[in-house]
C-alpha atoms as a PDB file:
ATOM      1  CA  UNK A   1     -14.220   1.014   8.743  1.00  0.00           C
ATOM      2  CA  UNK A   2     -16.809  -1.126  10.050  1.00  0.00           C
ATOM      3  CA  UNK A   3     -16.281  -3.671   8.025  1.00  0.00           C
ATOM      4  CA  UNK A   4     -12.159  -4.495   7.471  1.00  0.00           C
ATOM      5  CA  UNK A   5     -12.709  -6.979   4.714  1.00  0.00           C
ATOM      6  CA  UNK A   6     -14.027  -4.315   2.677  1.00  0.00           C
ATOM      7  CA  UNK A   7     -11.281  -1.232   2.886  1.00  0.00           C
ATOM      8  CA  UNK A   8      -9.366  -0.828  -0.286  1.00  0.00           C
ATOM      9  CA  UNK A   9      -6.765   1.965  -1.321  1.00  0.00           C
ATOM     10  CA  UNK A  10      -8.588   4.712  -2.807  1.00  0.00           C
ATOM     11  CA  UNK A  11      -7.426   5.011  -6.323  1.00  0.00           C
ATOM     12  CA  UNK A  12      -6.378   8.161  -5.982  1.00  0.00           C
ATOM     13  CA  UNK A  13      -4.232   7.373  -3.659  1.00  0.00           C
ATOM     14  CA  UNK A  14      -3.063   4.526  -5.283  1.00  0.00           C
ATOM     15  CA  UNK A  15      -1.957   6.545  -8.267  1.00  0.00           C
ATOM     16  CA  UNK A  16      -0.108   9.119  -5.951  1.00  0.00           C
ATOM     17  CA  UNK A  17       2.021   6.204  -4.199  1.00  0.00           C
ATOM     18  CA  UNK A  18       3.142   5.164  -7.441  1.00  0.00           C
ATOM     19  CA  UNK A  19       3.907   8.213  -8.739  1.00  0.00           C
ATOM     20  CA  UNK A  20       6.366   8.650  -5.409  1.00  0.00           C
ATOM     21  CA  UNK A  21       7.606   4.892  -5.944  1.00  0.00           C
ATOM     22  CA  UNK A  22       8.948   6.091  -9.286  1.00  0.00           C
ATOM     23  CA  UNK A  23      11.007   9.211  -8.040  1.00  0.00           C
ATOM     24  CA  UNK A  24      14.684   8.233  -8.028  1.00  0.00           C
ATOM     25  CA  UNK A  25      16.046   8.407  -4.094  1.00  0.00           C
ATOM     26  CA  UNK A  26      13.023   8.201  -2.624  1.00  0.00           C
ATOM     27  CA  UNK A  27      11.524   4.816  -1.039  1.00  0.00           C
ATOM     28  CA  UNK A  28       7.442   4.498  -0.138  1.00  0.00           C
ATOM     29  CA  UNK A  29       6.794   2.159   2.992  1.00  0.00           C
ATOM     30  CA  UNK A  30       2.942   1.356   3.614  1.00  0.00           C
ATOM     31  CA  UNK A  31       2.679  -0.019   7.255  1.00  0.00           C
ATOM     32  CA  UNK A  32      -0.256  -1.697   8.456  1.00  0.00           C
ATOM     33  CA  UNK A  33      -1.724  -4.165  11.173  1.00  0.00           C
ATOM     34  CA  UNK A  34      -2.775  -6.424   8.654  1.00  0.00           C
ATOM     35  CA  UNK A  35      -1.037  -9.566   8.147  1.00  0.00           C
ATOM     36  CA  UNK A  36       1.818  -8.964   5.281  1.00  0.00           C
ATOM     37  CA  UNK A  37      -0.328 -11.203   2.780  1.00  0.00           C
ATOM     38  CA  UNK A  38      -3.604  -9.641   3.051  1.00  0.00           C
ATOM     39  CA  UNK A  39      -1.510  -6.337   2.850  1.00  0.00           C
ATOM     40  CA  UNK A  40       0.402  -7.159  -0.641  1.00  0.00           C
ATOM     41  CA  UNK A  41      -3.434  -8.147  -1.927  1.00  0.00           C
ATOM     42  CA  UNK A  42      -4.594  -5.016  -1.243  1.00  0.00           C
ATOM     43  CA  UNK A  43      -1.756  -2.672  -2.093  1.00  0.00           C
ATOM     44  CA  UNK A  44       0.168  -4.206  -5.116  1.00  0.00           C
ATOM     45  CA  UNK A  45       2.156  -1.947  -6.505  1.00  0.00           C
ATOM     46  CA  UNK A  46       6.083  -2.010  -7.409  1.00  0.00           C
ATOM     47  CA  UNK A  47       8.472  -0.448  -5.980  1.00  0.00           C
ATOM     48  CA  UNK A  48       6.435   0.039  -2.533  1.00  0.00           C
ATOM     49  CA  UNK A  49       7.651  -1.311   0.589  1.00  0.00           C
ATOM     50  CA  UNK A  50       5.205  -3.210   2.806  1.00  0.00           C
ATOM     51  CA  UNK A  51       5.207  -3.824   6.440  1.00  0.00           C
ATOM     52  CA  UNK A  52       2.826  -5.795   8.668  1.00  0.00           C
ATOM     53  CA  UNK A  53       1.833  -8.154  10.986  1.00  0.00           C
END
């Protein structure tokens, strides 16, 4: 993306992550360069694991 400041989850795949958060036994990790904060802005959904810089 040329411009970082402007990438968001697609809602689509928003929806799909938290339909996986919700399965019992399963656990959804989003990794990312981005600094942790920025991260939990853009991807703020429960039950999903986040992991950055």
């Amino acid at each position: 993306m040329a411009d970082r400041h402007a990438a968001r989850i697609h809602p689509m795949c928003r929806e799909l992550l938290k339909g996986l958060a919700r399965m019992p036994m399963h656990f959804v990790v989003v990794l990312s360069s981005r600094e942790i904060e920025d991260l939990a802005k853009r991807v703020p959904l429960p039950r999903v694991i986040l992991g950055g810089a």
